[in-house]
C-alpha atoms as a PDB file:
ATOM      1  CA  UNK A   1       0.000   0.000   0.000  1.00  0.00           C
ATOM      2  CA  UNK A   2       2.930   2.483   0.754  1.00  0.00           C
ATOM      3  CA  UNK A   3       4.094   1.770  -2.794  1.00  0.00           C
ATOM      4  CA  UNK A   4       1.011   2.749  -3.803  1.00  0.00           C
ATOM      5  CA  UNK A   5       0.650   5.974  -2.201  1.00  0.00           C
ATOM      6  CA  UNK A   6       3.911   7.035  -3.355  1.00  0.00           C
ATOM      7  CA  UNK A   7       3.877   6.451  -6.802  1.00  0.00           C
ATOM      8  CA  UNK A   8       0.485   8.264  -6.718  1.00  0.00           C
ATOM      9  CA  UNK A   9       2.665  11.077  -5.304  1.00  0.00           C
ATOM     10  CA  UNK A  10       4.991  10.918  -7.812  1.00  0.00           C
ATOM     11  CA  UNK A  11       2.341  11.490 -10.782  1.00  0.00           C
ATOM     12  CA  UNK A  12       1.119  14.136  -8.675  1.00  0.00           C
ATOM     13  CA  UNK A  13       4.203  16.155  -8.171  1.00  0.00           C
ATOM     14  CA  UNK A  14       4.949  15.208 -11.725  1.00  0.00           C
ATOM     15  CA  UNK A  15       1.451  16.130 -13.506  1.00  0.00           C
ATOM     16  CA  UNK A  16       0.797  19.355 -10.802  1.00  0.00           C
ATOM     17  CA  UNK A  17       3.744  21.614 -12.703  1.00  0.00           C
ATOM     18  CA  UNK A  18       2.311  20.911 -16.152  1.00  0.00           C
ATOM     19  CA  UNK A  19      -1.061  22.715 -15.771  1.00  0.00           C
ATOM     20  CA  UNK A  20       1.124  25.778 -14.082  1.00  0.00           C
ATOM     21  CA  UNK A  21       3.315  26.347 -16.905  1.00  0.00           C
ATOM     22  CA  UNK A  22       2.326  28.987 -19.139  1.00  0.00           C
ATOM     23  CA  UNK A  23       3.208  29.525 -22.656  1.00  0.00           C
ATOM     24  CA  UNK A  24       6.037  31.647 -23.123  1.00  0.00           C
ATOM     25  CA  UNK A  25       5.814  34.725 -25.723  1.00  0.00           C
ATOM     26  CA  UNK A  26       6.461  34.490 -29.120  1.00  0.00           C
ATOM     27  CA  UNK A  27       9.707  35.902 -30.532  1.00  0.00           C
ATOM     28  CA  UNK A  28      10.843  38.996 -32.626  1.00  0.00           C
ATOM     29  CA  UNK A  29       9.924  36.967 -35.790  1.00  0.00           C
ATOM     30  CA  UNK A  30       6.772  36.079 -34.316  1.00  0.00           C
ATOM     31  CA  UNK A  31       7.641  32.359 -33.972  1.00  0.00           C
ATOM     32  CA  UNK A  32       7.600  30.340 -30.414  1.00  0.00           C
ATOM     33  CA  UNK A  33      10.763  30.827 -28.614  1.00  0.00           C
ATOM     34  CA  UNK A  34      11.534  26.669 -27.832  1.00  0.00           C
ATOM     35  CA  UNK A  35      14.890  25.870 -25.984  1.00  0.00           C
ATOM     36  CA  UNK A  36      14.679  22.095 -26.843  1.00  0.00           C
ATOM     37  CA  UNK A  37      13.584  21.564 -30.587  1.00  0.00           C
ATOM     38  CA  UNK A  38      13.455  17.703 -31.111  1.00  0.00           C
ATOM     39  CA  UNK A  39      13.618  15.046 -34.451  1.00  0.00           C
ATOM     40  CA  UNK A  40       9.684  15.890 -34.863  1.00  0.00           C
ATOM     41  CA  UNK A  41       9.369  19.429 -34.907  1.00  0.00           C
ATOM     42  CA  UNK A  42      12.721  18.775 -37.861  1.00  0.00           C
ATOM     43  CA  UNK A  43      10.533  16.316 -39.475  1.00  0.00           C
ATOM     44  CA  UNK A  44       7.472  18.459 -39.596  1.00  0.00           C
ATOM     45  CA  UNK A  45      10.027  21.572 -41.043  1.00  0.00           C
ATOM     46  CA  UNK A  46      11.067  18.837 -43.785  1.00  0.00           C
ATOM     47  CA  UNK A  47       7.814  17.435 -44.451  1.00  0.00           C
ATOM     48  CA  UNK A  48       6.767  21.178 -45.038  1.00  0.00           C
ATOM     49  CA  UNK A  49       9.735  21.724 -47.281  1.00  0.00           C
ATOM     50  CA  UNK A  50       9.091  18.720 -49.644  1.00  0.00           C
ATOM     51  CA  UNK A  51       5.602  18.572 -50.327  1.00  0.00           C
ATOM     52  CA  UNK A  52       3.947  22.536 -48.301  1.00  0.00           C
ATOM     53  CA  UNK A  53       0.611  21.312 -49.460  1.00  0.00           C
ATOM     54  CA  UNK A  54       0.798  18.580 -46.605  1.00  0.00           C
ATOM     55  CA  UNK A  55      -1.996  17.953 -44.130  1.00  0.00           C
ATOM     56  CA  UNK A  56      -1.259  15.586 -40.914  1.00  0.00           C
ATOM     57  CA  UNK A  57      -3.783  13.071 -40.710  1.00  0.00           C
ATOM     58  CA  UNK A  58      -4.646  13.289 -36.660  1.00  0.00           C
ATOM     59  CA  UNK A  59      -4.279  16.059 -34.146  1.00  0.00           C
ATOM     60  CA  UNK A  60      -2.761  16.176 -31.201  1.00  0.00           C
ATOM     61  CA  UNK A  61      -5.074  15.647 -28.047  1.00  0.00           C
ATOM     62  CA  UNK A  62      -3.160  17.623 -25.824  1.00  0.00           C
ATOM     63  CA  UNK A  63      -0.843  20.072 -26.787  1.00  0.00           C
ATOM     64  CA  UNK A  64       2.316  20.709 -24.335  1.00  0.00           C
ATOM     65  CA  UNK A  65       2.501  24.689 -23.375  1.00  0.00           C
ATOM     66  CA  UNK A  66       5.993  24.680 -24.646  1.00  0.00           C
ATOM     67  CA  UNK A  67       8.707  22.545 -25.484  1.00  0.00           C
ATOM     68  CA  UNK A  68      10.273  22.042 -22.446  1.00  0.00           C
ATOM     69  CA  UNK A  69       7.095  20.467 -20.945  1.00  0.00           C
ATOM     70  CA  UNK A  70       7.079  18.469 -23.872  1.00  0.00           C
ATOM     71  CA  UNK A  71      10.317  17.283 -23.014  1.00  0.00           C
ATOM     72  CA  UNK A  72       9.509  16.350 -20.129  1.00  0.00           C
ATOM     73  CA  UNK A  73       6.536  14.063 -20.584  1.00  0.00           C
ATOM     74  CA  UNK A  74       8.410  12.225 -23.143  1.00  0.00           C
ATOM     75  CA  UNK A  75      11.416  11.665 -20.453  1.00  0.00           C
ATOM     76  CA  UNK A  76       8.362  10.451 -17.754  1.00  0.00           C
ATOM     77  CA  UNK A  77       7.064   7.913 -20.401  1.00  0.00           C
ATOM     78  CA  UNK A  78      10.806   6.953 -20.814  1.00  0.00           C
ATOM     79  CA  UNK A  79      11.277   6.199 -17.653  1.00  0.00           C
ATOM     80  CA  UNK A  80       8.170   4.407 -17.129  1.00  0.00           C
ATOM     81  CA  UNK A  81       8.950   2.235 -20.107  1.00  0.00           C
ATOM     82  CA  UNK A  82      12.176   1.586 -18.404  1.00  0.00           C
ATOM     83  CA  UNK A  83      10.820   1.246 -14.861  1.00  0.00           C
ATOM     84  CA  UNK A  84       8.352  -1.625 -16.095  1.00  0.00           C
ATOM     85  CA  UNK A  85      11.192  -3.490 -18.275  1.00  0.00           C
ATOM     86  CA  UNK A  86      13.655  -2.855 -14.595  1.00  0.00           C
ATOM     87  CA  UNK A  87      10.232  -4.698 -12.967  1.00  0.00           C
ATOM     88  CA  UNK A  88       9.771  -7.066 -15.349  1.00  0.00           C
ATOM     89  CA  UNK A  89      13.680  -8.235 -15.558  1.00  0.00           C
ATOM     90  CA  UNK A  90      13.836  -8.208 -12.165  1.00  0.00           C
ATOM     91  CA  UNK A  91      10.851 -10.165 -11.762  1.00  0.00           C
ATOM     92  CA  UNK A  92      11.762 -13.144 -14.340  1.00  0.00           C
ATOM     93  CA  UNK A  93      15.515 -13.199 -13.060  1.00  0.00           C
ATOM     94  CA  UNK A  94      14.370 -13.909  -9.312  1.00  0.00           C
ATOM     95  CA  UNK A  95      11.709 -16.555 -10.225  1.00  0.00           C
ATOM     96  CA  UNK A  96      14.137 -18.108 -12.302  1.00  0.00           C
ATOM     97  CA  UNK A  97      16.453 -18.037  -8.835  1.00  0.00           C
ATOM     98  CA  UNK A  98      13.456 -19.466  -6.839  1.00  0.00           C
ATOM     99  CA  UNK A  99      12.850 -22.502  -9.425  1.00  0.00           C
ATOM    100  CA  UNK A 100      16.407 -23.259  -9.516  1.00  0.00           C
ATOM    101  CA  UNK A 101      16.487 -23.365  -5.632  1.00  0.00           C
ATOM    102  CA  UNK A 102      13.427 -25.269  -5.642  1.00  0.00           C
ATOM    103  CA  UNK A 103      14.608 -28.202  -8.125  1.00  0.00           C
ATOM    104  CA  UNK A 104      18.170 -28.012  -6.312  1.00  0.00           C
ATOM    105  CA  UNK A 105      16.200 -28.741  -2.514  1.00  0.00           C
ATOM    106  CA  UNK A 106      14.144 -31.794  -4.446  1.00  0.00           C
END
């Protein structure tokens, strides 16, 4: 139960920061100021170059208030990803320990 309550505060103090960030102002040229510009945002400017006429097939269901929050959900699901592989390894490895133990004992 303890585990549960603090991974429920960990979503919390992760997810509570995201709905106070606010967008930040657009520069000089009029575009978004973004710190961190990743492989899509390059893929949408090439997509744009090669064929301009191009429209995306879905929207987005929640857009990020800026980059950097962007950022960091994609570093969250990351490390979820790699927290449930860490569980899952973990997991296999010691029931493989236990059977060998068992068969050993027999």
């Amino acid at each position: 139960m303890k585990n549960i309550i603090l991974l429920i505060g960990v979503v919390v103090l992760m997810a509570f920061p995201l709905w106070l960030v606010q967008k930040t102002a657009p520069g000089p040229d009029g575009k978004e100021v973004e710190i961190f510009k990743g492989a899509d945002d390059q893929a949408k400017e090439m997509i744009s170059k090669v064929q301009p006429g191009y429209q995306p097939w879905f929207k987005p269901i929640m857009e990020p208030p800026s980059g950097e929050v962007e950022t960091c959900l994609f570093a969250f699901q990351a490390a979820l990803g790699a927290g449930f592989v860490g569980y899952w390894l973990g997991t296999a490895r010691t029931r493989a320990k236990c059977e060998n133990t068992t068969k050993k004992a027999a």
